[in-house]
Protein backbone atom coordinates (compact mmCIF):
# COMPACT_ATOMS: atom_id res chain seq x y z
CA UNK A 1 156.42 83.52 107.34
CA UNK A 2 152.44 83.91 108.44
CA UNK A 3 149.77 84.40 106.24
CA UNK A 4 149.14 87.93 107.39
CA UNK A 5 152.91 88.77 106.94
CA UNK A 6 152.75 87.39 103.27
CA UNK A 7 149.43 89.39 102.22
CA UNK A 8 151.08 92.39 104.44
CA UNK A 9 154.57 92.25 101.60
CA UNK A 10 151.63 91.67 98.92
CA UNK A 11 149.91 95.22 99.31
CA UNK A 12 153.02 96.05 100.24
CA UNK A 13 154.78 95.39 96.33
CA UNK A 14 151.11 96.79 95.02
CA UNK A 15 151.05 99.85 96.79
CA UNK A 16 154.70 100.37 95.34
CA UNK A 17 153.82 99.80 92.06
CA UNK A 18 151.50 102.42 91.97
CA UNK A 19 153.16 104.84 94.01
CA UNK A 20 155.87 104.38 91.46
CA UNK A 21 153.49 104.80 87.85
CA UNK A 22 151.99 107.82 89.71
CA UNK A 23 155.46 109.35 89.99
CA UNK A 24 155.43 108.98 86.55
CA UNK A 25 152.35 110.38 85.15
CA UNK A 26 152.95 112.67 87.40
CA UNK A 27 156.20 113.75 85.77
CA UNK A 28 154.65 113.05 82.26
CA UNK A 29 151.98 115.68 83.17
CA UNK A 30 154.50 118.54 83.55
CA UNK A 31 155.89 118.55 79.99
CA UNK A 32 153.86 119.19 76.69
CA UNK A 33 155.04 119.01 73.17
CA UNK A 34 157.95 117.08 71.63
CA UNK A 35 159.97 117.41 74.91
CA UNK A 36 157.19 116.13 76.64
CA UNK A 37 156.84 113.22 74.48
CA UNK A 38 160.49 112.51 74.92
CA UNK A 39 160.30 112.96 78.69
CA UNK A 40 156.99 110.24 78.90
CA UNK A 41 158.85 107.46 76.84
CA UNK A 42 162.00 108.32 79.03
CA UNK A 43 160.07 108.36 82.18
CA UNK A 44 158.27 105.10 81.31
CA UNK A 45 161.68 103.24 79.71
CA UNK A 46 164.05 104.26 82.95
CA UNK A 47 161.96 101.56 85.34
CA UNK A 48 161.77 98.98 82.94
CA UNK A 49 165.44 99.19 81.89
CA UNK A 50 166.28 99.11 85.86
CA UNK A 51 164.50 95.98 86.46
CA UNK A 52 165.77 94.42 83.31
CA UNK A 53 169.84 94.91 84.45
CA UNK A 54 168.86 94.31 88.20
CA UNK A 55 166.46 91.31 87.03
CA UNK A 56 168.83 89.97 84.06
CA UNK A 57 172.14 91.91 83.52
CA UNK A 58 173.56 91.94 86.28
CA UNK A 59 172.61 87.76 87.62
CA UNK A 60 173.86 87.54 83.32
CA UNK A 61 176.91 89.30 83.95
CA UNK A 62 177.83 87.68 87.62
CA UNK A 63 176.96 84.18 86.03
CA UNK A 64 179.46 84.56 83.85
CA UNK A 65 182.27 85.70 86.49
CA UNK A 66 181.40 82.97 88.51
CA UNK A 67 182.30 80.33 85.32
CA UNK A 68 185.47 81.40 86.06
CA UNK A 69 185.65 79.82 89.52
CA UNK A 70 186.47 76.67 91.35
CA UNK A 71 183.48 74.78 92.38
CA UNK A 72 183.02 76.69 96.24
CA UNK A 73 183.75 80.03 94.27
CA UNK A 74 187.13 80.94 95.85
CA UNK A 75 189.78 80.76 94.01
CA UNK A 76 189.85 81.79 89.78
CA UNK A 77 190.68 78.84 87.24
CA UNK A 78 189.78 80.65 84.04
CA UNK A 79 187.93 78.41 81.47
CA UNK A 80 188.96 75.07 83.23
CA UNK A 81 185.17 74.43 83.98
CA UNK A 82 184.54 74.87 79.91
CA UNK A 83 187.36 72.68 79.39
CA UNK A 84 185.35 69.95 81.52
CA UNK A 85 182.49 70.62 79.80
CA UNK A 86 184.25 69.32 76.69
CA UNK A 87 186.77 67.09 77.99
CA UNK A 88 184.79 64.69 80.71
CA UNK A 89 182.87 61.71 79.25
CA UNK A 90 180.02 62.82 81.55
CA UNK A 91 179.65 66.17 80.02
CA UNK A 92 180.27 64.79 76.71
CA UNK A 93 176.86 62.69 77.21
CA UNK A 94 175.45 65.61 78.73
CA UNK A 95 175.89 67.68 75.04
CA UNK A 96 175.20 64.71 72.84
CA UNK A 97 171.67 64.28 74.45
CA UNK A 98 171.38 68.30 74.17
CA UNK A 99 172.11 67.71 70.57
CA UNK A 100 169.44 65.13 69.91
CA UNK A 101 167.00 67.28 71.56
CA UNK A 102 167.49 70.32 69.41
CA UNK A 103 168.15 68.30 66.12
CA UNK A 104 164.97 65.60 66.65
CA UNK A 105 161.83 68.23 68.58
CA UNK A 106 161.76 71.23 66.27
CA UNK A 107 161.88 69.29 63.13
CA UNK A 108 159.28 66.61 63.99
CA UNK A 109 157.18 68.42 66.20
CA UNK A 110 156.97 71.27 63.25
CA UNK A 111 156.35 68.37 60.38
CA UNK A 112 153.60 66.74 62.41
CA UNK A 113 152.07 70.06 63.04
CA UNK A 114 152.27 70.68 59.54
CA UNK A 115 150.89 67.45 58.52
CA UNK A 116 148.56 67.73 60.57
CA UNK A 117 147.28 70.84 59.94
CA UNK A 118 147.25 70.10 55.64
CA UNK A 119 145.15 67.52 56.43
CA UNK A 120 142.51 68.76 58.61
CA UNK A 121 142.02 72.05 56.89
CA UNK A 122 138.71 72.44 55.71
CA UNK A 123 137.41 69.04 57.53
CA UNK A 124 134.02 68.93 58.90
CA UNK A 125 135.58 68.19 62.55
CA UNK A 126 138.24 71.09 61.91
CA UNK A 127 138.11 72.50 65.07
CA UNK A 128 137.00 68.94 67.20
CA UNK A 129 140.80 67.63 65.27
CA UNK A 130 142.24 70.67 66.18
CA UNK A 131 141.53 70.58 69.82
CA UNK A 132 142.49 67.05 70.64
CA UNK A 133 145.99 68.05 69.23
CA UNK A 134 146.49 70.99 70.89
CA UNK A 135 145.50 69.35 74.52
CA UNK A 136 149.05 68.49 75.76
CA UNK A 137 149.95 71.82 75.17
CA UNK A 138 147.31 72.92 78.03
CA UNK A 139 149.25 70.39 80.25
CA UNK A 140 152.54 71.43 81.85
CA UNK A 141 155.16 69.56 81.25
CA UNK A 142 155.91 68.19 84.63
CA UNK A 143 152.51 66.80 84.52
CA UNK A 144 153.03 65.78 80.49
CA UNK A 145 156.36 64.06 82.05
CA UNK A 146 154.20 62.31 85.11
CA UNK A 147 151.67 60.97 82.27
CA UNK A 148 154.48 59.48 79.83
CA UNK A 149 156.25 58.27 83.18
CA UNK A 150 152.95 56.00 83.47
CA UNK A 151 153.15 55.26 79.66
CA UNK A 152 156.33 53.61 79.63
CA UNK A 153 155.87 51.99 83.08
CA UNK A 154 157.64 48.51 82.94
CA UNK A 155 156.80 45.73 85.81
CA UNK A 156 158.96 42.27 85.63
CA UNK A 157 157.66 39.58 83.07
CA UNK A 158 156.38 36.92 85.94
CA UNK A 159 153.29 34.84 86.16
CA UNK A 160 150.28 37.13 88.07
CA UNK A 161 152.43 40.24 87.31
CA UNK A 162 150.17 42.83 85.19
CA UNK A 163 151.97 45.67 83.27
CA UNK A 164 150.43 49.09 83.91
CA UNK A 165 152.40 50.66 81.29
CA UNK A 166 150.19 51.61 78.21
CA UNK A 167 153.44 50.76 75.98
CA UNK A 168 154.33 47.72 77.74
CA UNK A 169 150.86 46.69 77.86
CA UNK A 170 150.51 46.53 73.99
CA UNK A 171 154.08 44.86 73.44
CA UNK A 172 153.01 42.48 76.31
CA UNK A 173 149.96 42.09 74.20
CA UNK A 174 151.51 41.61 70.92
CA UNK A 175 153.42 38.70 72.03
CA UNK A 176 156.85 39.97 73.37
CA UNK A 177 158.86 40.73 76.39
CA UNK A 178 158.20 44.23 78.55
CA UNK A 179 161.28 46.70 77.95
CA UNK A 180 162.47 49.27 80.45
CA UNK A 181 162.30 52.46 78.30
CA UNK A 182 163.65 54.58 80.18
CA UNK A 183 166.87 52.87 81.39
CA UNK A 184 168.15 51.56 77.54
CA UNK A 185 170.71 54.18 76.91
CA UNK A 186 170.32 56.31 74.04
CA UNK A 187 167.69 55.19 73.24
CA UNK A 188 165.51 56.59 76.95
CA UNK A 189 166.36 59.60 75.32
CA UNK A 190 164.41 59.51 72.14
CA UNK A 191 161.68 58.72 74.49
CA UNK A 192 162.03 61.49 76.79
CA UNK A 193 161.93 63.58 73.39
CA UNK A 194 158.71 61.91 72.05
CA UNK A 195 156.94 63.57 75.13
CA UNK A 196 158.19 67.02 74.05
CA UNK A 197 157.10 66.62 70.20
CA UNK A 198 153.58 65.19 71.87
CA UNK A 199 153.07 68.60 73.35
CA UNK A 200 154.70 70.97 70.88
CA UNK A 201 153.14 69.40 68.05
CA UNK A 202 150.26 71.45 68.39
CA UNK A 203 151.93 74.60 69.24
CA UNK A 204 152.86 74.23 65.68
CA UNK A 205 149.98 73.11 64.43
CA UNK A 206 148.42 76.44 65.31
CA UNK A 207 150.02 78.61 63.99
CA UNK A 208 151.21 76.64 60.92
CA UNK A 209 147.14 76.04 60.34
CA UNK A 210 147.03 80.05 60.57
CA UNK A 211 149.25 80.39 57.87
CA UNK A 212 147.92 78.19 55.75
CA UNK A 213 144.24 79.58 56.06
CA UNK A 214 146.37 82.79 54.99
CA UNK A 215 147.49 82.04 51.78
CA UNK A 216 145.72 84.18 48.94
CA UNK A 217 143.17 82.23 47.07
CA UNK A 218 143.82 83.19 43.97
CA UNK A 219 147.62 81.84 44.12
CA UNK A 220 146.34 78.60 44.93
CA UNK A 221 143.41 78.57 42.27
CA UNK A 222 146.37 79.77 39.43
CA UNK A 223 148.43 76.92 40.73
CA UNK A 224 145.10 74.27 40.13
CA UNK A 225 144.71 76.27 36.59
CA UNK A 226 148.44 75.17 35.98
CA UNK A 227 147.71 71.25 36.84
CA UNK A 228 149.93 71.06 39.85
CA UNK A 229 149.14 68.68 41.77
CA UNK A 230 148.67 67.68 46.00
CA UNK A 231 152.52 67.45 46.17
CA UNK A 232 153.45 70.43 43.91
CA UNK A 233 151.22 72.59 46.09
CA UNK A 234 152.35 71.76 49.31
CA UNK A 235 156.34 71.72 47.82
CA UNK A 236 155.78 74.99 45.75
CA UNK A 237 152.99 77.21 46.67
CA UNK A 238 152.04 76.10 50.48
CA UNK A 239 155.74 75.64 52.10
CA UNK A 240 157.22 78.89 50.60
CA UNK A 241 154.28 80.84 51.26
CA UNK A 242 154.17 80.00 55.24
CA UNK A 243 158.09 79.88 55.36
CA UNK A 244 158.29 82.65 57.82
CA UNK A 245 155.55 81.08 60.15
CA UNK A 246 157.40 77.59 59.51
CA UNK A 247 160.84 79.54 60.80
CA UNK A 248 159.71 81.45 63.75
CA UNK A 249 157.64 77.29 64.44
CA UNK A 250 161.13 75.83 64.35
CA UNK A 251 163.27 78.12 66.31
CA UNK A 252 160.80 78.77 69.31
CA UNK A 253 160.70 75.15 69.49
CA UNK A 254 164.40 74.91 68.99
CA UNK A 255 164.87 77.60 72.25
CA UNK A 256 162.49 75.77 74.13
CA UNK A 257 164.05 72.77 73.43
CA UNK A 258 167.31 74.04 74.38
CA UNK A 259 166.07 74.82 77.79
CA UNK A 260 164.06 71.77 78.82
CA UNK A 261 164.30 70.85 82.39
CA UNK A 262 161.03 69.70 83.58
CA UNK A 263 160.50 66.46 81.59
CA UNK A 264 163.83 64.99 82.23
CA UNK A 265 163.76 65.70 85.93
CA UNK A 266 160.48 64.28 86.43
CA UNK A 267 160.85 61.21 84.26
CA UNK A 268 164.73 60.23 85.15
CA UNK A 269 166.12 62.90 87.30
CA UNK A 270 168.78 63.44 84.49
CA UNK A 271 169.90 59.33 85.44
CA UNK A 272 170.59 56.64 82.97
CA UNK A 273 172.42 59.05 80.36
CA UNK A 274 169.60 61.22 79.98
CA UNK A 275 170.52 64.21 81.16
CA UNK A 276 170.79 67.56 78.93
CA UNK A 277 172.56 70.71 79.63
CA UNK A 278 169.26 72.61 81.95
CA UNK A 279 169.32 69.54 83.86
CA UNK A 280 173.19 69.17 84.46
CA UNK A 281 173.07 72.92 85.06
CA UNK A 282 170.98 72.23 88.17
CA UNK A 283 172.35 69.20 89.37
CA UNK A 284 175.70 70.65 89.40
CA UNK A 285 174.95 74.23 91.24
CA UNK A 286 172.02 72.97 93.89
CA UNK A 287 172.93 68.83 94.39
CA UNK A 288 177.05 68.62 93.84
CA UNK A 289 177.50 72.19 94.96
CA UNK A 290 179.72 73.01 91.77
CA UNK A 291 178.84 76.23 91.53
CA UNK A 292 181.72 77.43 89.00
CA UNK A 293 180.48 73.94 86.49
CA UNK A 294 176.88 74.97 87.34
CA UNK A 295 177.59 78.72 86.17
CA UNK A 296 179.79 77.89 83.17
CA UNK A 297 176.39 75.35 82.02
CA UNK A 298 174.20 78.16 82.52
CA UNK A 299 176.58 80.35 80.38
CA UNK A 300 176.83 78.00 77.57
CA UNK A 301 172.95 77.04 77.45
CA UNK A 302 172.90 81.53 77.14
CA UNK A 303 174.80 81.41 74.34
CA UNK A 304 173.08 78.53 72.09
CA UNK A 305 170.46 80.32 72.96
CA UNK A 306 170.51 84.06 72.45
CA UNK A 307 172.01 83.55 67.93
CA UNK A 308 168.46 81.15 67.77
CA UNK A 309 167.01 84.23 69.54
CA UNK A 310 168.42 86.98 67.43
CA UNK A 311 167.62 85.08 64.13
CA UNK A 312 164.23 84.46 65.06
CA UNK A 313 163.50 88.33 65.76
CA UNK A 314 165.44 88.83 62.52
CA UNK A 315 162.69 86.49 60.44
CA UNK A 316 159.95 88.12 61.93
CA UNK A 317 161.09 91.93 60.91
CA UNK A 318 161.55 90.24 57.49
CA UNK A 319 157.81 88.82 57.44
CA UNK A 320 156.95 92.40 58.94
């Protein structure tokens, strides 16, 4: 496709955007009163609700038939492929690593946000601290994954042989033997997770910081009055009070989690026992062709996801 075609379909998509919110106000402009209202929030709702079941419903919906299927998507097996998922040793390493993941990120990443934030609120270099912790999360995370890839670089231990691996550098340094980090089964997973919590640590630092800066001044001045102490405050009066910040931390960390991709591709394309459920997904629908194993991944990561999702929502009305 030429450049000239591609700016062509660009006006193209722009002109039909506006030839379609026209149509609209135009519509919106015939009606007054409460029919009117009704008739704007219908006439606004009906193009958004199209390209939600054209954009997610129906690819939902046909995922989910295609689960079903053998791997070329001919002939129907039922819930073999979920059977496999829970049944082949593969697969089984595939949801223990998934497990990790969403049991080790949220919880870290949130308590060294947390920490974080306790301890530079109020600082002098509040905002310098702040910055340098929120960074990563400026950095996407194939390029976070590229960086760490560097990080845990391991050479051979020969004579004229320099690591280039920050890690491998300092245990090099200290005295000992350079370690492949990322081959050492489970433990290249814990790795690959330390990059997430590097970059979501600061995700939750902000917002946890905002909460904290929230709480009323005269609860914590009544809790001084009472002699509590650093760790009475943060147990009783600072961790209840941001609880539905700390929630609504853990579970959009938890979802993203769930989902991760990018950082296992780029750091072990899903090889030495490392991959997780976003990554198999792929590797079985666009490398092995499996597109029945591929859907019925897809369909399972969906539904771990969308109860986190639900719950999350649910906090948030509460906090409302």
């Amino acid at each position: 496709m030429t450049t000239p075609h591609k700016f062509l379909l660009m006006f193209e998509a722009i002109a039909l955007f506006v030839a379609v919110i026209g149509v609209i106000l135009f519509i919106a402009n015939q009606f007054s009163g409460r029919k009117g209202d009704r008739v704007v929030a219908l006439a606004f709702l009906l193009p958004t609700l199209l390209l939600i079941s054209v954009g997610l419903v129906y690819p939902g919906v046909k995922t989910i038939y295609q689960s079903l299927f053998n791997a070329a998507g001919d002939a129907f097996i039922g819930l073999d492929n979920y059977k496999t998922i829970f049944s082949d040793s593969d697969q089984i390493t595939v949801l223990r690593n998934t497990v990790l993941w969403v049991v080790i990120t949220p919880f870290v990443a949130s308590g060294v946000g947390l920490l974080y934030a306790i301890l530079v609120d109020k600082a002098r270099i509040e905002a310098l601290a702040k910055a340098l912790i929120f960074l990563p999360m400026a950095i996407s995370f194939v390029g976070a994954g590229i960086i760490w890839k560097f990080v845990y670089a391991f050479r051979p231990d020969q004579p004229g042989i320099r690591q280039i691996g920050l890690l491998n550098q300092i245990v090099v340094g200290l005295g000992g033997s350079p370690k492949q980090f990322l081959i050492d089964s489970p433990l290249n997973t814990i790795f690959l997770v330390i990059v997430m919590i590097w970059i979501q640590a600061g995700f939750a630092m902000t917002v946890l910081s905002a909460a904290i800066k929230a709480i009323p001044e005269d609860i914590v001045e009544a809790a001084r009055l009472d002699g509590v102490g650093a760790w009475g405050m943060f147990r009783f009066v600072t961790v209840p009070t941001i609880r539905p910040a700390l929630i609504v931390v853990l579970t959009t960390i938890g979802i993203g989690t769930l989902k991760v991709f990018d950082i296992v591709r780029t750091m072990t394309g899903g090889q030495f026992n490392t991959s997780v459920v976003a990554n198999e997904f792929y590797s079985q629908s666009f490398r092995s062709s499996n597109q029945g194993l591929g859907a019925a991944l897809a369909t399972l990561l969906f539904v771990l996801v969308v109860p986190i999702v639900f719950y999350n929502v649910r906090q948030l009305r509460q906090g409302e």
